[in-house]
C-alpha atoms as a PDB file:
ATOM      1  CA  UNK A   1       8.815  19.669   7.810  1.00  0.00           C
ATOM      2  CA  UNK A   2       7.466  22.893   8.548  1.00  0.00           C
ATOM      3  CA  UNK A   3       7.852  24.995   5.166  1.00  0.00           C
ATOM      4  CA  UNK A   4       5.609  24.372   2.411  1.00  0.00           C
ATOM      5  CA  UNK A   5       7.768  22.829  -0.909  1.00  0.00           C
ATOM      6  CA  UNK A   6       6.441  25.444  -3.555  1.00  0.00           C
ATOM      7  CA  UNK A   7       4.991  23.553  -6.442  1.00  0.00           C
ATOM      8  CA  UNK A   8       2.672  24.849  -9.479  1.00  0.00           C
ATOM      9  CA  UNK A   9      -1.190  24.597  -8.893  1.00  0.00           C
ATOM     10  CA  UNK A  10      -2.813  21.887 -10.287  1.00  0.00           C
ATOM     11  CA  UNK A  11      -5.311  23.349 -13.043  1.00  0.00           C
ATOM     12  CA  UNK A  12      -9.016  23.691 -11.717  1.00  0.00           C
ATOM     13  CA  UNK A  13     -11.075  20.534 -11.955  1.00  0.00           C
ATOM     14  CA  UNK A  14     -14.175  20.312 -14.112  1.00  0.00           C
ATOM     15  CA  UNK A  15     -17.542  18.356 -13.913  1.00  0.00           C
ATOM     16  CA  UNK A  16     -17.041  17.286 -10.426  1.00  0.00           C
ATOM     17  CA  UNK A  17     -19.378  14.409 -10.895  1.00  0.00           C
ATOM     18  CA  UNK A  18     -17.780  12.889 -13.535  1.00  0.00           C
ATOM     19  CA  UNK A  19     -14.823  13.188 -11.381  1.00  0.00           C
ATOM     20  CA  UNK A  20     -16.628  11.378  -8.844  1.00  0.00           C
ATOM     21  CA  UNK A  21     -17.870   9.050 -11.394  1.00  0.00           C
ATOM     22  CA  UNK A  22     -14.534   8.460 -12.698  1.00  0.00           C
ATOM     23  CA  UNK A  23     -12.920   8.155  -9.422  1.00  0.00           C
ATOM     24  CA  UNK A  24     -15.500   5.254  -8.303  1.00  0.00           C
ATOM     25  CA  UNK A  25     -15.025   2.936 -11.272  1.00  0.00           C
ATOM     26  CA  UNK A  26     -11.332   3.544 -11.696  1.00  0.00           C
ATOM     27  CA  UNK A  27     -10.973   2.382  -7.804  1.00  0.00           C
ATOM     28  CA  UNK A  28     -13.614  -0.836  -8.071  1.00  0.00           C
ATOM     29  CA  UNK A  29     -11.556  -1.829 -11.273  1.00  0.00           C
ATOM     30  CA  UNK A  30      -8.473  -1.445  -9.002  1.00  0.00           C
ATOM     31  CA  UNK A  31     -10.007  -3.577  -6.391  1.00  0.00           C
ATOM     32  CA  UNK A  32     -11.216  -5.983  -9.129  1.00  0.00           C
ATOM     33  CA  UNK A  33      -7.842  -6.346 -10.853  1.00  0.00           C
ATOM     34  CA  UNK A  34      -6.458  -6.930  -7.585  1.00  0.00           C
ATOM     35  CA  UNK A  35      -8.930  -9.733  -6.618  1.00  0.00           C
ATOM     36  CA  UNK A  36      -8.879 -11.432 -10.416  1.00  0.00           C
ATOM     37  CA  UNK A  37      -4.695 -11.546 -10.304  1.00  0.00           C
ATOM     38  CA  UNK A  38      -4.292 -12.833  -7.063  1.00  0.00           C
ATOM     39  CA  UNK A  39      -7.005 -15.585  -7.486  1.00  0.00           C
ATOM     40  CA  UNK A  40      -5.130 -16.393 -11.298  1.00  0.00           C
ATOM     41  CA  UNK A  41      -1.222 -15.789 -10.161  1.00  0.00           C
ATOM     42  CA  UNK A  42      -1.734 -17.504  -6.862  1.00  0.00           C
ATOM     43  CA  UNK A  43      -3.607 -20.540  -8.520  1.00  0.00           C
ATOM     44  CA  UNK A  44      -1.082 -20.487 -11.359  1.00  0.00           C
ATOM     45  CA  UNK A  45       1.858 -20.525  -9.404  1.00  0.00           C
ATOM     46  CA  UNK A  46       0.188 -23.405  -6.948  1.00  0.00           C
ATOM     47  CA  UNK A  47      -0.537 -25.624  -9.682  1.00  0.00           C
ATOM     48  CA  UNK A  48       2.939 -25.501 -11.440  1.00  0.00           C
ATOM     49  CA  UNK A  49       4.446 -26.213  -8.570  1.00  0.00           C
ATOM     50  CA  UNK A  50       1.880 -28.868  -7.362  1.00  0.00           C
ATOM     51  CA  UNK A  51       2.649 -30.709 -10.738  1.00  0.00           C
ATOM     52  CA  UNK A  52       6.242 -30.371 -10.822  1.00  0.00           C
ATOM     53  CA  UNK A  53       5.832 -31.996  -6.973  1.00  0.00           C
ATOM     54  CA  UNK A  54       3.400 -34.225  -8.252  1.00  0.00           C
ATOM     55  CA  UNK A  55       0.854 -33.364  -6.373  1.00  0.00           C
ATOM     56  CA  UNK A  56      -2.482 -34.069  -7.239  1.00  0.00           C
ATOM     57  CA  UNK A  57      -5.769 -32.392  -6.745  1.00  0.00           C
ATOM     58  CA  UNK A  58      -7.084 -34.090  -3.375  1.00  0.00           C
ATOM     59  CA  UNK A  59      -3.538 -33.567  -1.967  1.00  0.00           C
ATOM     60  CA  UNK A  60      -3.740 -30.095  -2.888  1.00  0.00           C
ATOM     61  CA  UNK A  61      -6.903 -29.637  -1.355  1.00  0.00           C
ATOM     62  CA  UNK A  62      -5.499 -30.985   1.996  1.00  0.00           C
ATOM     63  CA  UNK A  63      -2.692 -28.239   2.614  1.00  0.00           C
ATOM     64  CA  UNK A  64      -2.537 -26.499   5.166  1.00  0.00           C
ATOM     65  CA  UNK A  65      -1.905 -22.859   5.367  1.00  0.00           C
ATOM     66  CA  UNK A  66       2.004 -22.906   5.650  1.00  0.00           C
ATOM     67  CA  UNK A  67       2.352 -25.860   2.876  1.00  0.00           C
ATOM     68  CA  UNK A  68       0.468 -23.839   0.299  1.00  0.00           C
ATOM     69  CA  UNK A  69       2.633 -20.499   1.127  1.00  0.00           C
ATOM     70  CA  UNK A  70       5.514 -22.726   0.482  1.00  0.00           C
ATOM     71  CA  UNK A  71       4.289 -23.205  -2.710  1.00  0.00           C
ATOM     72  CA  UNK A  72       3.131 -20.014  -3.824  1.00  0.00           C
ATOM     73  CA  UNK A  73       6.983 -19.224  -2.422  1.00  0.00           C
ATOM     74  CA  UNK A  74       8.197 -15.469  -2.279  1.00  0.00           C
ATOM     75  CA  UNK A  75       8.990 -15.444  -6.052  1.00  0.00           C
ATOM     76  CA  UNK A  76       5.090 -15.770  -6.604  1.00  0.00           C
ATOM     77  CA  UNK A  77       4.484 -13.205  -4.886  1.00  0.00           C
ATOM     78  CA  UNK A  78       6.708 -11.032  -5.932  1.00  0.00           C
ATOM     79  CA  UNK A  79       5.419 -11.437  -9.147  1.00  0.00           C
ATOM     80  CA  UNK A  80       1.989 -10.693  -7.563  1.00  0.00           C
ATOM     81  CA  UNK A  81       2.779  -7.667  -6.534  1.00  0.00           C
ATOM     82  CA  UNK A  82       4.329  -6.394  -9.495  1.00  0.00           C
ATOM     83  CA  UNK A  83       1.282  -6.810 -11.402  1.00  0.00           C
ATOM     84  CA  UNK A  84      -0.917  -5.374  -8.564  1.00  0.00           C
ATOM     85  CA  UNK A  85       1.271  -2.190  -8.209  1.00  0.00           C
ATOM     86  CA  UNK A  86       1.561  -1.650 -11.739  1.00  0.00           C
ATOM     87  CA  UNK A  87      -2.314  -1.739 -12.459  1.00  0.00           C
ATOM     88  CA  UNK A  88      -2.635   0.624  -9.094  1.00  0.00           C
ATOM     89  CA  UNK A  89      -0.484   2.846 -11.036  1.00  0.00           C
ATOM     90  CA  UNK A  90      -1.704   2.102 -14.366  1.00  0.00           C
ATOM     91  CA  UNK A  91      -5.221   3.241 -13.726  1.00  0.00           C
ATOM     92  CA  UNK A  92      -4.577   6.902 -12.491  1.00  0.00           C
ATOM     93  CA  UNK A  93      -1.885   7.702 -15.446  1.00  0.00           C
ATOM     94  CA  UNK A  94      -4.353   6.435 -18.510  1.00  0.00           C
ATOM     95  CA  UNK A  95      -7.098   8.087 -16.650  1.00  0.00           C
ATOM     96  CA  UNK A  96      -5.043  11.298 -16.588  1.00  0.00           C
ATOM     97  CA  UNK A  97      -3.140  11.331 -19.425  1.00  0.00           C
ATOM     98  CA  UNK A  98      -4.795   9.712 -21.921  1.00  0.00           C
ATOM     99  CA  UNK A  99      -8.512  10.917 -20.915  1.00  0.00           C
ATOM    100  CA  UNK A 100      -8.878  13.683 -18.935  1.00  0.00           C
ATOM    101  CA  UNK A 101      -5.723  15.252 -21.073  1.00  0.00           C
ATOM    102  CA  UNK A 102      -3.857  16.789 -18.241  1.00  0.00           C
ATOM    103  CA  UNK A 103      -0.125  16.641 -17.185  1.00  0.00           C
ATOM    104  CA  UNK A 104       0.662  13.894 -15.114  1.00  0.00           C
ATOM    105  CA  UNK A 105       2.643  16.440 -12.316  1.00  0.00           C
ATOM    106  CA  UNK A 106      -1.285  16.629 -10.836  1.00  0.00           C
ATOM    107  CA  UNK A 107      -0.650  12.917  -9.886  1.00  0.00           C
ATOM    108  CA  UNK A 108       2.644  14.442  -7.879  1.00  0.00           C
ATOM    109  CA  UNK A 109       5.585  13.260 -10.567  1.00  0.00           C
ATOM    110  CA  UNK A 110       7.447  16.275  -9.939  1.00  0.00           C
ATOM    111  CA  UNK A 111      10.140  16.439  -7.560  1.00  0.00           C
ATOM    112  CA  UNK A 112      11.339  20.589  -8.261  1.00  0.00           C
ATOM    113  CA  UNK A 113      13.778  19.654  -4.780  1.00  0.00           C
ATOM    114  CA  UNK A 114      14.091  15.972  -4.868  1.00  0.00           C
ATOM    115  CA  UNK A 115      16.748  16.094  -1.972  1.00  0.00           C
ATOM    116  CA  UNK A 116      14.572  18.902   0.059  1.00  0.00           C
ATOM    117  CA  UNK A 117      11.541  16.380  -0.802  1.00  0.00           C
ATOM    118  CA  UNK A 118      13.214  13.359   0.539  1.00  0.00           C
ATOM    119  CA  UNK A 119      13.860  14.680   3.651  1.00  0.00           C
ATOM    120  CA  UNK A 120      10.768  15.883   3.787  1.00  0.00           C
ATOM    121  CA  UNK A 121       9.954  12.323   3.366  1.00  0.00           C
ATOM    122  CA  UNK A 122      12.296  11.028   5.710  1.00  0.00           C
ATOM    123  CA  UNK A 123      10.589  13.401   8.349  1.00  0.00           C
ATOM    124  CA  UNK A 124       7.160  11.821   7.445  1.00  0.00           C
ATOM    125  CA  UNK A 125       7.814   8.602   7.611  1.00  0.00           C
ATOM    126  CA  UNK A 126       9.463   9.098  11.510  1.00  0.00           C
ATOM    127  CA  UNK A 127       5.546  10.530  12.260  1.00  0.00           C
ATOM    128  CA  UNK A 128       3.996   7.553  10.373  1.00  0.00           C
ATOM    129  CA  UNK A 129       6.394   5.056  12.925  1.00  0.00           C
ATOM    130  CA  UNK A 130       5.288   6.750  15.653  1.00  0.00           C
ATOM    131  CA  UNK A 131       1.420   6.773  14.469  1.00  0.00           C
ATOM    132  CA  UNK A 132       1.947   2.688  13.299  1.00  0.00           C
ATOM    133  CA  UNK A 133       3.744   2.571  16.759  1.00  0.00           C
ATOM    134  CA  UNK A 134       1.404   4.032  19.011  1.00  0.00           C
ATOM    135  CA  UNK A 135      -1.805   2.599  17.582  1.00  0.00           C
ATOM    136  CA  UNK A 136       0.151  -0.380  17.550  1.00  0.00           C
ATOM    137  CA  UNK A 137       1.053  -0.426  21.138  1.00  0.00           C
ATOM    138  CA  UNK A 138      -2.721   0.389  22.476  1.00  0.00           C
ATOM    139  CA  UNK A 139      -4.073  -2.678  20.362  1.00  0.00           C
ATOM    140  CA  UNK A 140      -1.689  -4.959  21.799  1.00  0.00           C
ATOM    141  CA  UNK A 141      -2.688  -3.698  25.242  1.00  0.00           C
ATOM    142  CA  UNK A 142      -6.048  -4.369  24.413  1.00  0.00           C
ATOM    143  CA  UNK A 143      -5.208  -7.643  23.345  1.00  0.00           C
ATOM    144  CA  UNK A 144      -5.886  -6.951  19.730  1.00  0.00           C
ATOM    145  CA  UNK A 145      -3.626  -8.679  17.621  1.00  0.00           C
ATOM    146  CA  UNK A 146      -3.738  -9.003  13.941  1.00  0.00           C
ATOM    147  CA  UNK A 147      -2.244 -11.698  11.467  1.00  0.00           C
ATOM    148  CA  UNK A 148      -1.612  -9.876   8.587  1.00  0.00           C
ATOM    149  CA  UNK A 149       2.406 -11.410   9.028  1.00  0.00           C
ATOM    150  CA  UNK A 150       0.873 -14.599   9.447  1.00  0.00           C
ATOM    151  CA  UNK A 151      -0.449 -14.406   5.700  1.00  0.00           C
ATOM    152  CA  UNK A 152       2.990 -13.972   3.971  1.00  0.00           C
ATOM    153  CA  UNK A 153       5.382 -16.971   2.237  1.00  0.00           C
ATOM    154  CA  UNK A 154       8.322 -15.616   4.991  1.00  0.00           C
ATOM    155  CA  UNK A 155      10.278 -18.856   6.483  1.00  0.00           C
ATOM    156  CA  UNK A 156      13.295 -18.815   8.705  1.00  0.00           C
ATOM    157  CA  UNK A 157      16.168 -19.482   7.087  1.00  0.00           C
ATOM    158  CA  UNK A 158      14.975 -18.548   3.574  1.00  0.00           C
ATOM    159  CA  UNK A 159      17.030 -15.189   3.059  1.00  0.00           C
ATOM    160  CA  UNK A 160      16.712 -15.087  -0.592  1.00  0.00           C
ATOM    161  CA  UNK A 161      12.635 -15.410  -0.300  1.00  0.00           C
ATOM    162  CA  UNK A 162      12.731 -13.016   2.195  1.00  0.00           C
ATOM    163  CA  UNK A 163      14.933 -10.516   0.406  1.00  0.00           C
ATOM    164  CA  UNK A 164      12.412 -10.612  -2.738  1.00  0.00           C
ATOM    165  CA  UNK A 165       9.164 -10.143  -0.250  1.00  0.00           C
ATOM    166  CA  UNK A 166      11.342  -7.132   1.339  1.00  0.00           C
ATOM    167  CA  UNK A 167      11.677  -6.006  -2.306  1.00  0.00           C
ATOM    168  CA  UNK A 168       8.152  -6.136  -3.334  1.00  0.00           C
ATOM    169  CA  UNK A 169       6.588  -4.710   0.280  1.00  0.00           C
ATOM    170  CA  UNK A 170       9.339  -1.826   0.873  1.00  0.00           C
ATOM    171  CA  UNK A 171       9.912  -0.929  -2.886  1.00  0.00           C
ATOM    172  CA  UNK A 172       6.854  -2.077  -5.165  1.00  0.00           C
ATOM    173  CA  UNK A 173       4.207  -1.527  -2.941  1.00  0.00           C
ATOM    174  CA  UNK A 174       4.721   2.504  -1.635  1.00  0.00           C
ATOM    175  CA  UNK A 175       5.134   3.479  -5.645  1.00  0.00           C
ATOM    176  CA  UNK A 176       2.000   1.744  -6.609  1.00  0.00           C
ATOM    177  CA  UNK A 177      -0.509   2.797  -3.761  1.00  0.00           C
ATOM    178  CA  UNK A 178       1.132   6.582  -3.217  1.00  0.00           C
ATOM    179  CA  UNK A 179      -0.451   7.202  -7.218  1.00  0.00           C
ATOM    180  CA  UNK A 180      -3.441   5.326  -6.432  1.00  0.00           C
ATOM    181  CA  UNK A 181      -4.149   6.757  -2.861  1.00  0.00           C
ATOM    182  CA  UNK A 182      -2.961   9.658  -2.467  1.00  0.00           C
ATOM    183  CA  UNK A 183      -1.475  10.902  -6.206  1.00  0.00           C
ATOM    184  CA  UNK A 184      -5.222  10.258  -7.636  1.00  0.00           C
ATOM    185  CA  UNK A 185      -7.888   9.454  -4.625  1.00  0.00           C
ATOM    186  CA  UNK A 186      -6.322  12.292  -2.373  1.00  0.00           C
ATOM    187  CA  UNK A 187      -5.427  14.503  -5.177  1.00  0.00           C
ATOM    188  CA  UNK A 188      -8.754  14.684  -7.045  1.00  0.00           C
ATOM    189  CA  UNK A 189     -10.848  14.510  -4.094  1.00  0.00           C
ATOM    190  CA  UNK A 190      -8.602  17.640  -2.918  1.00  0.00           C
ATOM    191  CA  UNK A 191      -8.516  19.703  -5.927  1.00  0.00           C
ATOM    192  CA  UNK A 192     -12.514  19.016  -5.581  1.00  0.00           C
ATOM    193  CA  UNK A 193     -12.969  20.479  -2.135  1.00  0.00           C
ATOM    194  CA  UNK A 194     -10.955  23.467  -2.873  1.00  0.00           C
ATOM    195  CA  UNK A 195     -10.680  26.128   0.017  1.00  0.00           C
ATOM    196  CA  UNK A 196     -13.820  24.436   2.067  1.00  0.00           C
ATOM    197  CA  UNK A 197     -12.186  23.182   4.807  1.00  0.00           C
ATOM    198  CA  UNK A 198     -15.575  20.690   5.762  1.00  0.00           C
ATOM    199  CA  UNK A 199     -14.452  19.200   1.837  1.00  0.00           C
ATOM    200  CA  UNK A 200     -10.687  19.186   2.436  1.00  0.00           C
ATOM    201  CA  UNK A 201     -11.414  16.916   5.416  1.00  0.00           C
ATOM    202  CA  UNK A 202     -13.619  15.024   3.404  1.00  0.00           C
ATOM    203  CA  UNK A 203     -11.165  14.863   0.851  1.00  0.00           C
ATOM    204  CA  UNK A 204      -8.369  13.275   3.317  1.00  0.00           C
ATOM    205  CA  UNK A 205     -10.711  11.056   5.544  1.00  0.00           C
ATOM    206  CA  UNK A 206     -11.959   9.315   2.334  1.00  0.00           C
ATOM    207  CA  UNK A 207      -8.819   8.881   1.095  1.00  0.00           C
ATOM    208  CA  UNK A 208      -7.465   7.240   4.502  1.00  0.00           C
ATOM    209  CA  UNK A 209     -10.209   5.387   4.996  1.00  0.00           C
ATOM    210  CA  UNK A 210     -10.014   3.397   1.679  1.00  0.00           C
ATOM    211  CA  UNK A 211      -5.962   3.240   2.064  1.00  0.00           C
ATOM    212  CA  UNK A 212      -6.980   1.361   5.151  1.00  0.00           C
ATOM    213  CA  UNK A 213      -9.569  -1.002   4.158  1.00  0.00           C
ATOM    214  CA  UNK A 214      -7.489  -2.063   1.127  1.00  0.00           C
ATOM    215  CA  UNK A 215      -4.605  -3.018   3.617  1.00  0.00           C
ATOM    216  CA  UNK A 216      -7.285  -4.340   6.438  1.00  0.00           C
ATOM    217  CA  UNK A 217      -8.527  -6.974   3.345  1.00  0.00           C
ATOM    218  CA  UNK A 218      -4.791  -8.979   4.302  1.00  0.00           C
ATOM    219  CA  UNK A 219      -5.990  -9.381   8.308  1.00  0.00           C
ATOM    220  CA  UNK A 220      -8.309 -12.460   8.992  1.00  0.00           C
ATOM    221  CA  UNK A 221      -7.961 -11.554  12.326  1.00  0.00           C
ATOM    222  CA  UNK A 222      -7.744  -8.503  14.433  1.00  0.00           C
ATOM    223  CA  UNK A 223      -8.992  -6.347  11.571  1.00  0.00           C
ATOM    224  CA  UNK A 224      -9.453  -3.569  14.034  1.00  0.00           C
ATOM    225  CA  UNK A 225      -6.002  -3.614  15.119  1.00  0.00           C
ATOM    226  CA  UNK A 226      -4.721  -3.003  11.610  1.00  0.00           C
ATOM    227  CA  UNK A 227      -7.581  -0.502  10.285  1.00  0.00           C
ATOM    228  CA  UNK A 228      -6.894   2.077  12.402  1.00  0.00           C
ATOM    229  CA  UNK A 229      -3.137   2.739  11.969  1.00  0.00           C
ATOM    230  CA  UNK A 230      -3.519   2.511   8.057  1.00  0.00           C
ATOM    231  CA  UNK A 231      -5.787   5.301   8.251  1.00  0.00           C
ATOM    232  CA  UNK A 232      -3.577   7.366  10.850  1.00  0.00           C
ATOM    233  CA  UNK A 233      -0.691   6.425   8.565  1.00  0.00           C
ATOM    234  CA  UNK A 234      -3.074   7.317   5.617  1.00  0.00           C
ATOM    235  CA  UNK A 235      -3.546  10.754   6.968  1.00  0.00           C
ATOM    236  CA  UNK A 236       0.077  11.371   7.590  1.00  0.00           C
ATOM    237  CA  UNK A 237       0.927  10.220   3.886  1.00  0.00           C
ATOM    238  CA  UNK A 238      -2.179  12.578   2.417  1.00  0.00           C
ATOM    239  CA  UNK A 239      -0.990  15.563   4.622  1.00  0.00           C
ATOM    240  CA  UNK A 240       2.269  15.186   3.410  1.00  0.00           C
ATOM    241  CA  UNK A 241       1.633  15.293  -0.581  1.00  0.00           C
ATOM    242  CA  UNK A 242      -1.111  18.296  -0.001  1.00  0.00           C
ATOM    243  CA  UNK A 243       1.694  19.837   1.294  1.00  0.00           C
ATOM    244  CA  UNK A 244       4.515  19.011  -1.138  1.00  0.00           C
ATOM    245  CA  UNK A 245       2.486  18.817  -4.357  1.00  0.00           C
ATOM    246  CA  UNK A 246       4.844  15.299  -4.977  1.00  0.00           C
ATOM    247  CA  UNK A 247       4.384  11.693  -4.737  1.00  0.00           C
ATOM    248  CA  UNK A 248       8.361  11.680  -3.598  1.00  0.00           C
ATOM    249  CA  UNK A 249       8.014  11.909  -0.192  1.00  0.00           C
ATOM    250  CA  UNK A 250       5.123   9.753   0.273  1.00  0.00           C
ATOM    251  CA  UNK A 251       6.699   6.963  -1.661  1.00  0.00           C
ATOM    252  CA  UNK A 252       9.663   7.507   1.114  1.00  0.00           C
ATOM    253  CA  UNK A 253       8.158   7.590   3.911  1.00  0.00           C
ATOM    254  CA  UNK A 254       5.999   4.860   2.832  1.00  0.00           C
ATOM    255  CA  UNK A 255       8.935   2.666   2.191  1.00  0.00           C
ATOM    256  CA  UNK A 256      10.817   3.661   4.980  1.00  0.00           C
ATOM    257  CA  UNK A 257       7.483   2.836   7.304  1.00  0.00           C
ATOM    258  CA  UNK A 258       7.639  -0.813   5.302  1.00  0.00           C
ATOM    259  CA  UNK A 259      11.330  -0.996   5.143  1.00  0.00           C
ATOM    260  CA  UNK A 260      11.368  -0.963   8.786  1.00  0.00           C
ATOM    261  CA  UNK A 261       7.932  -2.886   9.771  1.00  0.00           C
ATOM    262  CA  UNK A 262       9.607  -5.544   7.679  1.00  0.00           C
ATOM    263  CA  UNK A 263      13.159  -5.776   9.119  1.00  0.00           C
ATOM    264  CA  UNK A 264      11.475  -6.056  12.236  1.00  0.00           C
ATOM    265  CA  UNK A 265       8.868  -8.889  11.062  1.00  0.00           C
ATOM    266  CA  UNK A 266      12.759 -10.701   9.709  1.00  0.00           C
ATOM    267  CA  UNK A 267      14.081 -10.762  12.899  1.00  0.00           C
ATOM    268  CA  UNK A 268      11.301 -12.516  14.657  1.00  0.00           C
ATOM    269  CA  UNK A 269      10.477 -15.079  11.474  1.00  0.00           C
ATOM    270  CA  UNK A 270      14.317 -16.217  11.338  1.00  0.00           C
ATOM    271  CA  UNK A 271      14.647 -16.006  15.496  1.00  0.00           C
ATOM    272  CA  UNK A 272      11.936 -18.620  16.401  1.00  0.00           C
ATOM    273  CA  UNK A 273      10.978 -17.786  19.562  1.00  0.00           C
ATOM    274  CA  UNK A 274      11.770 -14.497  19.765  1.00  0.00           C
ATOM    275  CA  UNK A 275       8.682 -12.912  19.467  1.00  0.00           C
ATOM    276  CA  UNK A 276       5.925 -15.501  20.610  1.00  0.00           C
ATOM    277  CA  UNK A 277       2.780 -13.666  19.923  1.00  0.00           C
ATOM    278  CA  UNK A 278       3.849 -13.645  16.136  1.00  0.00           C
END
């Protein structure tokens, strides 16, 4: 992880405030699209369901928080997520590509080395375990727990549920935010601070900071606990493409760090018991 991948400069950036300007409204439609599918997918999918159950309105209104994940079931969200990720990556490539006119290798889609980049990946994502680890380890200490896990459809038992959820969070979910976050965010906030270093750490707290409070938005509880690893892990993912040039091993480590996080989560949700502060 120590030699720099050699990739082609990005072009120099123009009108840095209608960068800015750009960058704001691409990232509140982002956060809007988000919002408006999970309200309408979530709702859809509980109403089908309700009706096929024939459940009616009051009933509905009377579930409790596992009853209505049942409904919404894995396959709901999985669906969810693909229409989350694919507007995450949606915005950055028509902003790009069809407006600003540039190639789309200044979002990262080159790989020059793909195997040299995936290990590069592979050696990022072992720093962002040990970062989620860590940070981990100190909340829990502190008796800071969050329930982000608490908040998924994942039921003991259900192995083909779980195995779509694993899909969506370890596959879906690092493509889509790596050309949000760090592809676009990072990479236009970094072309922007060019060799100030006060900018370039500008360039990667901003970018870490709103990784984080995107993923802190699943936590009713504990917020704290899962703010501050996203951003460590949103440093470590934002170091690694400045370095590279490519979204490749961002998008590894990133599923690797999920991949993992999520095998673990499995092993406690179909082993009740096992973990007790779940």
């Amino acid at each position: 992880m120590q030699a720099r991948i050699p990739q082609p400069g990005p072009p120099p950036i123009a009108a840095p405030r209608a960068i800015i300007g750009a960058l704001v409204i691409d990232l509140l439609l982002a956060a809007l699209a988000t919002l408006m599918l999970s309200i309408l997918v979530v709702g859809a999918v509980i109403m089908v369901r309700a009706a096929q159950s024939g459940l009616d309105l009051n009933t509905l209104g009377q579930l409790g928080r596992d009853e209505a994940l049942r409904l919404v079931g894995s396959d709901g969200m999985l669906v969810l997520l693909v229409l989350q990720n694919a507007v995450f990556a949606g915005i950055p490539v028509v902003r790009v590509r069809a407006l600003r006119r540039e190639p789309l290798h200044v979002l990262g889609f080159t790989a020059p080395r793909p195997l040299r980049l995936v290990m590069f990946g592979i050696g990022l994502s072992v720093l962002t375990l040990i970062l989620n680890g860590a940070a981990g380890a100190v909340f829990v200490a502190l008796g800071i727990r969050q329930n982000q896990a608490a908040l998924y459809p994942l039921f003991a038992g259900d192995y083909a549920g779980q195995a779509l959820f694993l899909l969506g969070a370890a596959v879906l979910a690092p493509i889509g935010e790596e050309v949000l976050f760090r592809g676009y965010l990072f990479g236009s906030l970094r072309r922007l601070a060019g060799t100030s270093r006060p900018w370039i750490i500008c360039a990667y707290g901003v970018s870490a900071l709103l990784f984080a409070l995107a993923h802190s938005l699943a936590a009713t509880e504990g917020v704290l606990g899962l703010l501050i690893p996203s951003f460590l892990i949103g440093l470590a993912l934002a170091w690694g493409f400045d370095r590279t040039g490519s979204l490749l091993p961002g998008i590894v480590a990133h599923a690797l760090n999920n991949g993992i996080a999520f095998a673990a989560l499995l092993t406690c949700v179909n082993n009740p018991g096992a973990c007790p502060q779940l």
